[in-house]
N, C-alpha and C. Protein backbone atom coordinates (compact mmCIF):
# COMPACT_ATOMS: atom_id res chain seq x y z
N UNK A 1 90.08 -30.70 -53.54
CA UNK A 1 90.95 -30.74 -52.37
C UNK A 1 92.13 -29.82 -52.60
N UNK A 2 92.19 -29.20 -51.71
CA UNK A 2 93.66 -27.88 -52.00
C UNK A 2 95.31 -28.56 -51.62
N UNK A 3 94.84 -29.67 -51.01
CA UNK A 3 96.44 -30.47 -50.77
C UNK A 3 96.56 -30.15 -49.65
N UNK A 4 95.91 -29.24 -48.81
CA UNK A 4 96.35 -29.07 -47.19
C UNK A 4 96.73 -30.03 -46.41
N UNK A 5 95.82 -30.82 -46.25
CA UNK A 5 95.63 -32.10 -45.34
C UNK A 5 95.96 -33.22 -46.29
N UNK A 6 96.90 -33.47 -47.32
CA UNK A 6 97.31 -34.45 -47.80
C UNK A 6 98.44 -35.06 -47.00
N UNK A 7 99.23 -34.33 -46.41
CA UNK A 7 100.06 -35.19 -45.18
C UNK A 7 99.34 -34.37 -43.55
N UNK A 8 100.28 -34.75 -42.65
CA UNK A 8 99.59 -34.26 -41.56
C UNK A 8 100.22 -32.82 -41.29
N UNK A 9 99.26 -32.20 -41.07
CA UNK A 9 98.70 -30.79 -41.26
C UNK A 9 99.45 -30.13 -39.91
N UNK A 10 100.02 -29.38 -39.42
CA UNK A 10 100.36 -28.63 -37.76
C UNK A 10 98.86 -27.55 -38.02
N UNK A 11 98.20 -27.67 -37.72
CA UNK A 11 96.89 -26.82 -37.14
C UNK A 11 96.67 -25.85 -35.97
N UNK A 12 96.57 -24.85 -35.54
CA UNK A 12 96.64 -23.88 -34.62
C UNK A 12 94.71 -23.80 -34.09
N UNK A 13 94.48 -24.39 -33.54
CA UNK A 13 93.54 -23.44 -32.85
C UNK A 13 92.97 -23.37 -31.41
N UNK A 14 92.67 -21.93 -31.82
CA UNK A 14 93.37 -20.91 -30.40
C UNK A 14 91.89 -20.95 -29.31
N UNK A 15 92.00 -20.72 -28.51
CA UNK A 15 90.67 -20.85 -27.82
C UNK A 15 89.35 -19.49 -28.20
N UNK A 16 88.37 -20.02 -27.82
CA UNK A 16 87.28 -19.11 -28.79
C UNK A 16 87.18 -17.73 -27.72
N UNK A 17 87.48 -16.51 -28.33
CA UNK A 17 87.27 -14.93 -28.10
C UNK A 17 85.42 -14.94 -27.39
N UNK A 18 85.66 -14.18 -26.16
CA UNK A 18 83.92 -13.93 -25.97
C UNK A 18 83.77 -12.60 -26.81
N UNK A 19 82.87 -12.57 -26.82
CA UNK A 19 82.37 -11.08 -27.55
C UNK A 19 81.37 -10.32 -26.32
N UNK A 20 81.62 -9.09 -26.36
CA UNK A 20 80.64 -8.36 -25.60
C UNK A 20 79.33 -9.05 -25.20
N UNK A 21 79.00 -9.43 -24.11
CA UNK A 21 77.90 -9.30 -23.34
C UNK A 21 77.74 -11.26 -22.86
N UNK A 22 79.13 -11.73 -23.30
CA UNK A 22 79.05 -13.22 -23.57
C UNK A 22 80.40 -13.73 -22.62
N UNK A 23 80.54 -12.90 -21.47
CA UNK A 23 81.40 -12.97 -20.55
C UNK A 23 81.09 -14.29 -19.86
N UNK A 24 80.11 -14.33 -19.51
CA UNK A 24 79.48 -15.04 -18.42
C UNK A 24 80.14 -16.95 -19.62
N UNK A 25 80.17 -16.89 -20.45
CA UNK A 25 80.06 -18.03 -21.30
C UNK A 25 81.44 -18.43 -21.42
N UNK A 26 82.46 -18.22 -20.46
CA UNK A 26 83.83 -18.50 -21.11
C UNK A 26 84.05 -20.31 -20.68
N UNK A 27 83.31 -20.92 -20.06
CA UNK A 27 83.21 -22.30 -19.56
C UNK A 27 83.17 -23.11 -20.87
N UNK A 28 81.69 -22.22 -21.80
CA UNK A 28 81.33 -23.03 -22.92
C UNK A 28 82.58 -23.16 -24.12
N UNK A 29 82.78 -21.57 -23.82
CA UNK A 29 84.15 -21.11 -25.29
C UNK A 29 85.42 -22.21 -25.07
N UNK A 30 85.80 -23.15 -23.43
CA UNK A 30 86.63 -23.45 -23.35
C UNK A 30 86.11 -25.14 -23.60
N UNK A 31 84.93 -25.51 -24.01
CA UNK A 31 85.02 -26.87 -23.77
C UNK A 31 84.26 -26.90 -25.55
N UNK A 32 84.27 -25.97 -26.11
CA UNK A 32 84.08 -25.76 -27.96
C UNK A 32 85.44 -26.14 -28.18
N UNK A 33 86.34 -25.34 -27.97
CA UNK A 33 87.70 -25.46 -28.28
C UNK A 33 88.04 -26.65 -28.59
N UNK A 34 88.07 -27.54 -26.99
CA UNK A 34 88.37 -28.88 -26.99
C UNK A 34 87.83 -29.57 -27.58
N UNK A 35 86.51 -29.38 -27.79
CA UNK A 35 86.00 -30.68 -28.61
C UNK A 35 86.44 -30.18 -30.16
N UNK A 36 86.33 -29.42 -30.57
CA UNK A 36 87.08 -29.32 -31.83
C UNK A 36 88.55 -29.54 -32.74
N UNK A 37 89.28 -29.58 -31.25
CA UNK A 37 90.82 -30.11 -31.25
C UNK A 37 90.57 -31.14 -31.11
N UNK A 38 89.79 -32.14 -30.17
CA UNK A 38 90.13 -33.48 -30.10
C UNK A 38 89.07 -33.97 -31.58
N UNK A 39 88.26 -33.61 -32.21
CA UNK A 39 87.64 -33.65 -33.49
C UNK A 39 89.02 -33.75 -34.66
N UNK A 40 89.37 -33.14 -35.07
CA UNK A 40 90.07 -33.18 -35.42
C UNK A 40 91.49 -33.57 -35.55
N UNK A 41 92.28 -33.70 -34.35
CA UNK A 41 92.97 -34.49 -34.39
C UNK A 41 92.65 -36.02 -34.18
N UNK A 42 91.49 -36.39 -34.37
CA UNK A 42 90.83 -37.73 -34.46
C UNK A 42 91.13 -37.87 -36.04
N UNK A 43 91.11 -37.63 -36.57
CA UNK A 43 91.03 -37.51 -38.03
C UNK A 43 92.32 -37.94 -38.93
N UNK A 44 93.38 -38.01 -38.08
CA UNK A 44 94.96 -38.24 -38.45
C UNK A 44 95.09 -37.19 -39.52
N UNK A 45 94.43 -36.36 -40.31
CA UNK A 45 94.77 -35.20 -41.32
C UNK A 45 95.12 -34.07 -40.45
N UNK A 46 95.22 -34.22 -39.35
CA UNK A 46 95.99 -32.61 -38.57
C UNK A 46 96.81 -33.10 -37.23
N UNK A 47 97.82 -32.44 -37.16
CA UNK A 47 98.15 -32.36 -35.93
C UNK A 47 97.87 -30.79 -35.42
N UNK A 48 97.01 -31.39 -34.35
CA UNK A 48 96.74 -29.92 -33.80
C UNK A 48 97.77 -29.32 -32.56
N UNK A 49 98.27 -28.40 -32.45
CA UNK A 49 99.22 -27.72 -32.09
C UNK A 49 99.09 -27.50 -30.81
N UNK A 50 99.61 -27.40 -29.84
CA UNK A 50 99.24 -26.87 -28.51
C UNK A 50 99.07 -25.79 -28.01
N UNK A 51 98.06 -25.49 -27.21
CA UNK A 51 97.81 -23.49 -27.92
C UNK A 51 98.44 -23.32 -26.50
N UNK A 52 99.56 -24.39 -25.35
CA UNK A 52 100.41 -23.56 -24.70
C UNK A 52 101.54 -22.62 -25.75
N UNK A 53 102.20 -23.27 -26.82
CA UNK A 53 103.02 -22.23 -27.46
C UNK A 53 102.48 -21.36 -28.39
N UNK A 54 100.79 -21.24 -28.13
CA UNK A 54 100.74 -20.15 -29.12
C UNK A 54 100.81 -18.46 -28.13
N UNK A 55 101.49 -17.63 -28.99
CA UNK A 55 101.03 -15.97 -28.47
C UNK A 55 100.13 -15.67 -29.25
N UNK A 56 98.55 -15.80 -28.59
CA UNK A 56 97.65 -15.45 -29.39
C UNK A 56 97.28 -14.08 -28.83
N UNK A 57 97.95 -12.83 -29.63
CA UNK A 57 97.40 -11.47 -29.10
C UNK A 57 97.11 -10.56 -30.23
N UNK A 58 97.13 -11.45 -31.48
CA UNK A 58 96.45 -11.01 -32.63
C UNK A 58 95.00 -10.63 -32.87
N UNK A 59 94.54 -10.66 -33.93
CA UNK A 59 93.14 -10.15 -33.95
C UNK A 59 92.63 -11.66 -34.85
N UNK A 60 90.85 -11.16 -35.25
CA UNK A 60 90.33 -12.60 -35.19
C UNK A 60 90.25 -12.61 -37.16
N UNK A 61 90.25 -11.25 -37.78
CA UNK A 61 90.40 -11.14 -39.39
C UNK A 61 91.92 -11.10 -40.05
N UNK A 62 91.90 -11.14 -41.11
CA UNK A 62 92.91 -11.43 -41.66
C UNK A 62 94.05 -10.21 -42.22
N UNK A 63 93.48 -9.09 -41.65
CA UNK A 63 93.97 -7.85 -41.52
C UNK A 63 94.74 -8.04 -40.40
N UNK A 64 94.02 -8.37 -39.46
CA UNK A 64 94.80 -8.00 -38.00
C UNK A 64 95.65 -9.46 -37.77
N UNK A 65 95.63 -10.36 -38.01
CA UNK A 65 95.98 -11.77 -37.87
C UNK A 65 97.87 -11.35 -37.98
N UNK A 66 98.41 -12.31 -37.09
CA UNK A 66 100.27 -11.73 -37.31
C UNK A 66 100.73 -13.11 -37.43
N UNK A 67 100.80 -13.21 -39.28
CA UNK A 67 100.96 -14.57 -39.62
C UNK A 67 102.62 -14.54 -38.88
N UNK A 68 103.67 -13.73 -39.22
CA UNK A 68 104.68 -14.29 -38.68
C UNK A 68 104.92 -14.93 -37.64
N UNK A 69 103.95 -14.75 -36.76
CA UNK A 69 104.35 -15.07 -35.40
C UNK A 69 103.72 -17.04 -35.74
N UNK A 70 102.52 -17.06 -36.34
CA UNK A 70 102.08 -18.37 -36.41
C UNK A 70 102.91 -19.63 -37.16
N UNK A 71 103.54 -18.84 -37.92
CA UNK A 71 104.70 -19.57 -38.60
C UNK A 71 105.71 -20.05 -37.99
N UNK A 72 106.19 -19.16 -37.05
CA UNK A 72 107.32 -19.80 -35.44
C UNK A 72 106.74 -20.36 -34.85
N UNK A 73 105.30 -20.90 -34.45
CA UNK A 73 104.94 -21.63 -33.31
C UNK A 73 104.71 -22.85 -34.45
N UNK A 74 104.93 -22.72 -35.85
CA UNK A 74 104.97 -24.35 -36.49
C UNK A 74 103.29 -24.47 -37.14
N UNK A 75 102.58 -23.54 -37.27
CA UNK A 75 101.44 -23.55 -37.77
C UNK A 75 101.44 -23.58 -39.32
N UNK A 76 100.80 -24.40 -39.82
CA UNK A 76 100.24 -24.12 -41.66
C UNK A 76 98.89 -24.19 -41.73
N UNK A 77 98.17 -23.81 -40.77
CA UNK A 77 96.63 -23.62 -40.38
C UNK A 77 96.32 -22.96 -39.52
N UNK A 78 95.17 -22.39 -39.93
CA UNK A 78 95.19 -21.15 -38.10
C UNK A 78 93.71 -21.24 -38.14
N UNK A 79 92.63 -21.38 -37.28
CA UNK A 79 91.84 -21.47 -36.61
C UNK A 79 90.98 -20.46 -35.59
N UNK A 80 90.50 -19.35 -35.84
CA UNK A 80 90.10 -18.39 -35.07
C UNK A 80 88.42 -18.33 -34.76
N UNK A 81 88.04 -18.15 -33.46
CA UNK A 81 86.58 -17.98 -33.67
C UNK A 81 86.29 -17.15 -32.22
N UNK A 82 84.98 -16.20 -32.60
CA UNK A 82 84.51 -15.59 -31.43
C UNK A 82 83.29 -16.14 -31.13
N UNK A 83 83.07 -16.24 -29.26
CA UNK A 83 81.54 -16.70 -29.16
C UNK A 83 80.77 -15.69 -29.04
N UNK A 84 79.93 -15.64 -29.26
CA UNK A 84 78.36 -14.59 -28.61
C UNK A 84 77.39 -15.13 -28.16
N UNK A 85 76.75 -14.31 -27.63
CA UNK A 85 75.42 -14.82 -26.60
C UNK A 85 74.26 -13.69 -27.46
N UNK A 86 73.40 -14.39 -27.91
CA UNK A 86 72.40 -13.74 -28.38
C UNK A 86 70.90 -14.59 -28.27
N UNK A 87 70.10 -13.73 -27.52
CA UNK A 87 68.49 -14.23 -26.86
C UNK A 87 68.88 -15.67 -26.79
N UNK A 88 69.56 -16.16 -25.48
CA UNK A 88 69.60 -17.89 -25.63
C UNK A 88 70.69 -18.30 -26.03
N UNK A 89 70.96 -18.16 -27.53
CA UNK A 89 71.82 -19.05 -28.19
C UNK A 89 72.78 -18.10 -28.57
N UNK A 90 73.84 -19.44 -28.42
CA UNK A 90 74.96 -19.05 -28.62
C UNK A 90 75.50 -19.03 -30.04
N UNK A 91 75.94 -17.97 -31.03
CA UNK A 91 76.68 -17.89 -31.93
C UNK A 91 78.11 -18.17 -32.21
N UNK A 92 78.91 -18.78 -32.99
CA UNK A 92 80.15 -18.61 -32.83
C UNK A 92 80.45 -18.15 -34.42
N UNK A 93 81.06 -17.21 -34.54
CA UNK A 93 81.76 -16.57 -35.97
C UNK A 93 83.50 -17.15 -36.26
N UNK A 94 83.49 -17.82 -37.26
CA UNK A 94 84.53 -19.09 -37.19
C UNK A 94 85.21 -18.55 -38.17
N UNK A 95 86.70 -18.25 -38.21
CA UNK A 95 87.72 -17.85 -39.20
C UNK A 95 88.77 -18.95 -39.72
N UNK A 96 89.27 -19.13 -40.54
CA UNK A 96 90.52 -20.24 -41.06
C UNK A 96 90.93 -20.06 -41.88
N UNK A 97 92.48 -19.67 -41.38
CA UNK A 97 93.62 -19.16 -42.33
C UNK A 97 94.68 -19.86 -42.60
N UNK A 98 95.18 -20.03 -43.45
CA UNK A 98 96.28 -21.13 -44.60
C UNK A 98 97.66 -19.74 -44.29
N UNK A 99 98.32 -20.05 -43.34
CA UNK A 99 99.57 -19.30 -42.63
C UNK A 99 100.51 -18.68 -43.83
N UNK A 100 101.18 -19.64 -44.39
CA UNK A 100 102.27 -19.05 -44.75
C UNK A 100 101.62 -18.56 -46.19
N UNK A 101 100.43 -18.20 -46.76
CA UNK A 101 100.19 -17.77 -47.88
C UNK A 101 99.32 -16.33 -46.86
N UNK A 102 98.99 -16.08 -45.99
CA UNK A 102 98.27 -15.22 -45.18
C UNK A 102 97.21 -15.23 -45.83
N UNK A 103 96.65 -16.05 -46.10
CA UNK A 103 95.24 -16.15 -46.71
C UNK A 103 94.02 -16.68 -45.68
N UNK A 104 93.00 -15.90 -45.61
CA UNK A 104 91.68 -16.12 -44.70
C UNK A 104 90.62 -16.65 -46.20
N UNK A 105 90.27 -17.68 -45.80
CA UNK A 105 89.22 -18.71 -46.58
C UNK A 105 88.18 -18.96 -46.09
N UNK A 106 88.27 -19.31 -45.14
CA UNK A 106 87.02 -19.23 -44.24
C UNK A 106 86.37 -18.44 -43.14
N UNK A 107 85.16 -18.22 -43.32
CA UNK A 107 84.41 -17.08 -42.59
C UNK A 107 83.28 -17.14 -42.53
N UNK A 108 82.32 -18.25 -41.25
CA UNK A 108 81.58 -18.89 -41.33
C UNK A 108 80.95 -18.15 -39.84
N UNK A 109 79.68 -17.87 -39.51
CA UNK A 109 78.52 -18.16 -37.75
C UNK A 109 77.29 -19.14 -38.32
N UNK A 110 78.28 -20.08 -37.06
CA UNK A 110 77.51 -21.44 -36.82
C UNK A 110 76.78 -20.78 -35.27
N UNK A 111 75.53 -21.43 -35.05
CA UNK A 111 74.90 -21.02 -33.92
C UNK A 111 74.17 -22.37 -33.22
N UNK A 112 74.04 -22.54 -32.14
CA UNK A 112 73.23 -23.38 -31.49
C UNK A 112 72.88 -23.18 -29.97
N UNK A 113 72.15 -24.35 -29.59
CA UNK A 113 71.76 -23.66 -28.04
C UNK A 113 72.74 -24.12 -26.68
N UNK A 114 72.88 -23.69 -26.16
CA UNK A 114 73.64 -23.91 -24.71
C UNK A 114 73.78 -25.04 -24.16
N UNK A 115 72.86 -25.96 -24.84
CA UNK A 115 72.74 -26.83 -23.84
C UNK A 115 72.87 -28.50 -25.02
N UNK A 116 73.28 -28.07 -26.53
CA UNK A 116 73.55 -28.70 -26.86
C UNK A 116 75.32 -28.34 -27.26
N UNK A 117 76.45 -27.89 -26.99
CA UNK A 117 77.41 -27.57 -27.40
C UNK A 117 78.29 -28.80 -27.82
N UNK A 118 77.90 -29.77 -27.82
CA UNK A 118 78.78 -30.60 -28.76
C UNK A 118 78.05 -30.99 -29.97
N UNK A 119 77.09 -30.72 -30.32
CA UNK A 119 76.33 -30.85 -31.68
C UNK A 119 77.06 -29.31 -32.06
N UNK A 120 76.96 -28.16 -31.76
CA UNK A 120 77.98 -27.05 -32.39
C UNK A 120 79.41 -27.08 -32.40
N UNK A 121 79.85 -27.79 -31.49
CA UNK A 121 81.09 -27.83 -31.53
C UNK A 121 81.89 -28.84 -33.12
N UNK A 122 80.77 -30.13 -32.96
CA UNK A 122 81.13 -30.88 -34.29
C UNK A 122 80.48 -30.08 -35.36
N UNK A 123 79.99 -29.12 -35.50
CA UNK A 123 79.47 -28.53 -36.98
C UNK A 123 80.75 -27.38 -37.32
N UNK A 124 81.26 -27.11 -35.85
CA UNK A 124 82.49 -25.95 -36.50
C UNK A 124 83.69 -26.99 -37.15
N UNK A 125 83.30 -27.92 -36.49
CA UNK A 125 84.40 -29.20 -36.96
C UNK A 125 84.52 -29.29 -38.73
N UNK A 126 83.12 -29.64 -38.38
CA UNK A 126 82.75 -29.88 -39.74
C UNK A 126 83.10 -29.02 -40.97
N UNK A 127 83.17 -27.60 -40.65
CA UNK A 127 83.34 -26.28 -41.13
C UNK A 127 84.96 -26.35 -41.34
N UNK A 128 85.42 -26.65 -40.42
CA UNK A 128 87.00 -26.50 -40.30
C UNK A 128 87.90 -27.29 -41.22
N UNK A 129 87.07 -28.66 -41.24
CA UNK A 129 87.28 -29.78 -41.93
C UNK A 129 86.78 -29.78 -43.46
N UNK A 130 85.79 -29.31 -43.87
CA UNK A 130 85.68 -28.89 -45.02
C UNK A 130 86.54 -27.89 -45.76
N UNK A 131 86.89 -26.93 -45.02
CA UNK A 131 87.73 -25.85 -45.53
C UNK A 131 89.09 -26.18 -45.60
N UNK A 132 89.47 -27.15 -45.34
CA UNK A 132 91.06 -27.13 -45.02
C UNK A 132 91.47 -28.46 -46.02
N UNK A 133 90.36 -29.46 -46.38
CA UNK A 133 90.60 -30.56 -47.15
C UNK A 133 89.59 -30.87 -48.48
N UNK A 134 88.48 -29.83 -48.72
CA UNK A 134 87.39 -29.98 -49.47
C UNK A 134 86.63 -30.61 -49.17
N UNK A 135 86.22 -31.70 -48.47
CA UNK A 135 86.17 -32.71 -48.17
C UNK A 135 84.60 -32.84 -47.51
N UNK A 136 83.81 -32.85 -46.93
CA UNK A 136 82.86 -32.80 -46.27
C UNK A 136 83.45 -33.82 -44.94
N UNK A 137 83.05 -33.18 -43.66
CA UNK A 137 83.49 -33.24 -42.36
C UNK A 137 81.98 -35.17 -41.97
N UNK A 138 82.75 -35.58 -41.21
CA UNK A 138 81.84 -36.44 -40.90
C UNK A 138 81.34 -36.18 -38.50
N UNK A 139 81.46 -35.35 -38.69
CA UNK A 139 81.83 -35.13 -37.06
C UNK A 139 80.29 -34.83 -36.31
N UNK A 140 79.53 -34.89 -37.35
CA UNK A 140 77.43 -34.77 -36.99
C UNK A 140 77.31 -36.37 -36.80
N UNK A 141 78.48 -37.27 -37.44
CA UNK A 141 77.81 -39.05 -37.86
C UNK A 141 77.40 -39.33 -36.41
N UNK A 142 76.79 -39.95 -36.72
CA UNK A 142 76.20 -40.63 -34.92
C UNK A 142 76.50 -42.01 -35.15
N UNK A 143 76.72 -42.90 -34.15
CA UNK A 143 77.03 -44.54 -34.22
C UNK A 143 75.71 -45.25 -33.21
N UNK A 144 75.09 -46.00 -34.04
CA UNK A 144 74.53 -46.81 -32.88
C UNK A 144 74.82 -48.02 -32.54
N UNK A 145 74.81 -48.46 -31.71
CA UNK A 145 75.46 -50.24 -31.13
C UNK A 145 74.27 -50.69 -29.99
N UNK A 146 74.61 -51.68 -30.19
CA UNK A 146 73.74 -52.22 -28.98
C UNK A 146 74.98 -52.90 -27.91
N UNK A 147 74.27 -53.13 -26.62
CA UNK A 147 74.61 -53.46 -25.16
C UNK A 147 74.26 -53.69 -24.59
N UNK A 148 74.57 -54.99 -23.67
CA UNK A 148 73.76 -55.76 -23.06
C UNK A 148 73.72 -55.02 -21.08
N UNK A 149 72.71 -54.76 -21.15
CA UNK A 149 71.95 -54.04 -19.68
C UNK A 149 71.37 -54.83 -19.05
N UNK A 150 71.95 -55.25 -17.52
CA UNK A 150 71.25 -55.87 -16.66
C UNK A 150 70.26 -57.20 -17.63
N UNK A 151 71.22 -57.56 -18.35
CA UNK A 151 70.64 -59.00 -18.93
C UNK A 151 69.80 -59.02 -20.04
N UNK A 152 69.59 -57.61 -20.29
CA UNK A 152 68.50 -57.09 -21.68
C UNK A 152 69.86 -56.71 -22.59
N UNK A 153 69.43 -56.94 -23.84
CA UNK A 153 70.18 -55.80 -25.40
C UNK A 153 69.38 -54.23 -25.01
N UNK A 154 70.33 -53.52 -25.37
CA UNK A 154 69.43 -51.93 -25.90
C UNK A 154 70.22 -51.49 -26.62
N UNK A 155 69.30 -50.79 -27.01
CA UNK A 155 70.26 -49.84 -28.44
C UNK A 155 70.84 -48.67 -27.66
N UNK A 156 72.10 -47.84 -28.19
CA UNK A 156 72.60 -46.65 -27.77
C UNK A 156 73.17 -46.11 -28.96
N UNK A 157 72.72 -44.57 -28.58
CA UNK A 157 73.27 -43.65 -29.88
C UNK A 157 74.38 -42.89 -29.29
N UNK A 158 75.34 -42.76 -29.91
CA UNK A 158 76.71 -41.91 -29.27
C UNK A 158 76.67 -40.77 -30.62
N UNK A 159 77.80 -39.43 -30.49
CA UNK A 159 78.95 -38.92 -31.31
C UNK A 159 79.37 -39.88 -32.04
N UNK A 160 80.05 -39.46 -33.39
CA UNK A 160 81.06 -40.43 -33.65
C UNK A 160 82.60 -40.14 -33.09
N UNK A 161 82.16 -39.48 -32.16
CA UNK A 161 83.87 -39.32 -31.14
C UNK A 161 83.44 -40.67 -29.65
N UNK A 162 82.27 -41.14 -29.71
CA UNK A 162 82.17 -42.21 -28.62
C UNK A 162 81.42 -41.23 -27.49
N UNK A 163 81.26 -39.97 -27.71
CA UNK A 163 80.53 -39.44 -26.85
C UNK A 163 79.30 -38.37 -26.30
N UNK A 164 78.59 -38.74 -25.81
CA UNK A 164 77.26 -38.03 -25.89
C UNK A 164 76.15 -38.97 -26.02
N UNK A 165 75.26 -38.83 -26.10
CA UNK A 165 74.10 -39.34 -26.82
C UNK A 165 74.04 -40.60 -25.12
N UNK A 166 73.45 -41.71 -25.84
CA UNK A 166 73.02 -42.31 -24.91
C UNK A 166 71.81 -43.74 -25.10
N UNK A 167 71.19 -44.10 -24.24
CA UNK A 167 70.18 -45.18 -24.46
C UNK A 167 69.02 -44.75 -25.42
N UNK A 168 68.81 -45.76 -25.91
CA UNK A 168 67.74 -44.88 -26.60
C UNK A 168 66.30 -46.25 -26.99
N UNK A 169 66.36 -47.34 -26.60
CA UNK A 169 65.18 -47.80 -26.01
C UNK A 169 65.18 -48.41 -24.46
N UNK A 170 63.95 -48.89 -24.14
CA UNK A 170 63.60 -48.92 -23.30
C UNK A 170 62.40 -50.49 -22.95
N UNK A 171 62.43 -51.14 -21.99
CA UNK A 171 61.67 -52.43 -21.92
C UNK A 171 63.18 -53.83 -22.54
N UNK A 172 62.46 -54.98 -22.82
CA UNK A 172 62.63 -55.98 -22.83
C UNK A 172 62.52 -56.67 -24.83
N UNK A 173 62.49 -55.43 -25.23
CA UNK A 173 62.40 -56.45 -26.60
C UNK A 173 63.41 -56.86 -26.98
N UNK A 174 63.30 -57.37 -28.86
CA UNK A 174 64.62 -57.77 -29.44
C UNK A 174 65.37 -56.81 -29.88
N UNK A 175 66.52 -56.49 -29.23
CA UNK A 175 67.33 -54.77 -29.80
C UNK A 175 68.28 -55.68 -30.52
N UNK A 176 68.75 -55.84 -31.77
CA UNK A 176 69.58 -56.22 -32.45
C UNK A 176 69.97 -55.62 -33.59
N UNK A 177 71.13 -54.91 -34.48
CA UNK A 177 71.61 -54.94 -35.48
C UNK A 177 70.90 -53.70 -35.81
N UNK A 178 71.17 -52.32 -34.77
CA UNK A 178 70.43 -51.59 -35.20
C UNK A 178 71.38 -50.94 -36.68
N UNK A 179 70.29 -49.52 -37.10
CA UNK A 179 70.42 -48.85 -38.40
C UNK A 179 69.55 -47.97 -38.43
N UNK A 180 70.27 -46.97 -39.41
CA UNK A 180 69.28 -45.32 -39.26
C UNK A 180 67.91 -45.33 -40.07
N UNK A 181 67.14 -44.75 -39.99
CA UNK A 181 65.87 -44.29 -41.28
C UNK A 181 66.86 -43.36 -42.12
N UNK A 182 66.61 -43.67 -43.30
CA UNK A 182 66.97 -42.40 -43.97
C UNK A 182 66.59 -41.18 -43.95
N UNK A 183 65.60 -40.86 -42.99
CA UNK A 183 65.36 -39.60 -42.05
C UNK A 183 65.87 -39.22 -41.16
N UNK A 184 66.61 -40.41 -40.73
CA UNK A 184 67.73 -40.22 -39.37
C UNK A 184 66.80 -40.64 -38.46
């Protein structure tokens, strides 16, 4: 653990850059963002920053990055990523920089498909969260519970943010006390 996230962290991150030909995708780049801010500031190890006071007109490497400026908006973490659109799926190339040392540590493309973006959104989590605390990210965990439906139990699988996922049997049996396979 590098001590980053040993108290709470001011975290910067900025909304995700399209990259050439990935215009059409700025809906997705804006709801990655969010789920990665609210990921993380779930976590009580960051306060994530409000990217109204950031001037993000820097670049996305650590050449071009203008730590001074991130240091006035209260950052000791910086957070950069571009999306792309390639055959289908979407790529995102994920940067994370430790501010007042101007150091870039992380430099990660996580990729997935369009139509799952909160399973990518929690793996950049995951990425973000590993890099900043050593730590391995828990933001893939899934929760299952059961709930009682129109007078039946069923099982439901969520996020471990409470969201996504959904029912996941079906009929009249005994749904009780569910638990994973160790295959998942």
């Amino acid at each position: 653990m590098n001590g980053f996230a040993a108290r709470l962290s001011p975290t910067a991150v900025t909304e995700l850059r399209l990259a050439a030909g990935a215009e059409g995708q700025k809906a997705a780049a804006q709801q990655l963002a969010k789920i990665v801010r609210n990921d993380l500031e779930m976590t009580g190890a960051f306060k994530v920053l409000d990217p109204k006071s950031f001037i993000d007109t820097d670049g996305l490497t650590q050449s071009t990055v203008r730590f001074p400026d991130w240091l006035n908006v209260g950052a000791a973490g910086l957070v950069k990523a571009q999306l792309k659109s390639e055959g289908g799926r979407l790529a995102v190339e994920l940067h994370g920089f430790e501010v007042a040392s101007a150091k870039e540590g992380l430099t990660k493309t996580v990729s997935g498909t369009p139509d799952n973006l909160r399973a990518l959104a929690h793996e950049l989590s995951d990425e973000i969260y590993r890099y900043f605390t050593g730590e391995p990210g828990a933001f893939r965990t899934k929760i299952a519970f059961v709930k009682k439906v129109q007078g039946e139990k069923h099982v439901f699988v969520v996020d471990m943010d409470g969201q996504g996922g959904g029912q996941v049997t079906k009929g009249g049996g005994l749904n009780l006390l569910p638990s994973f396979a160790p295959d998942g």
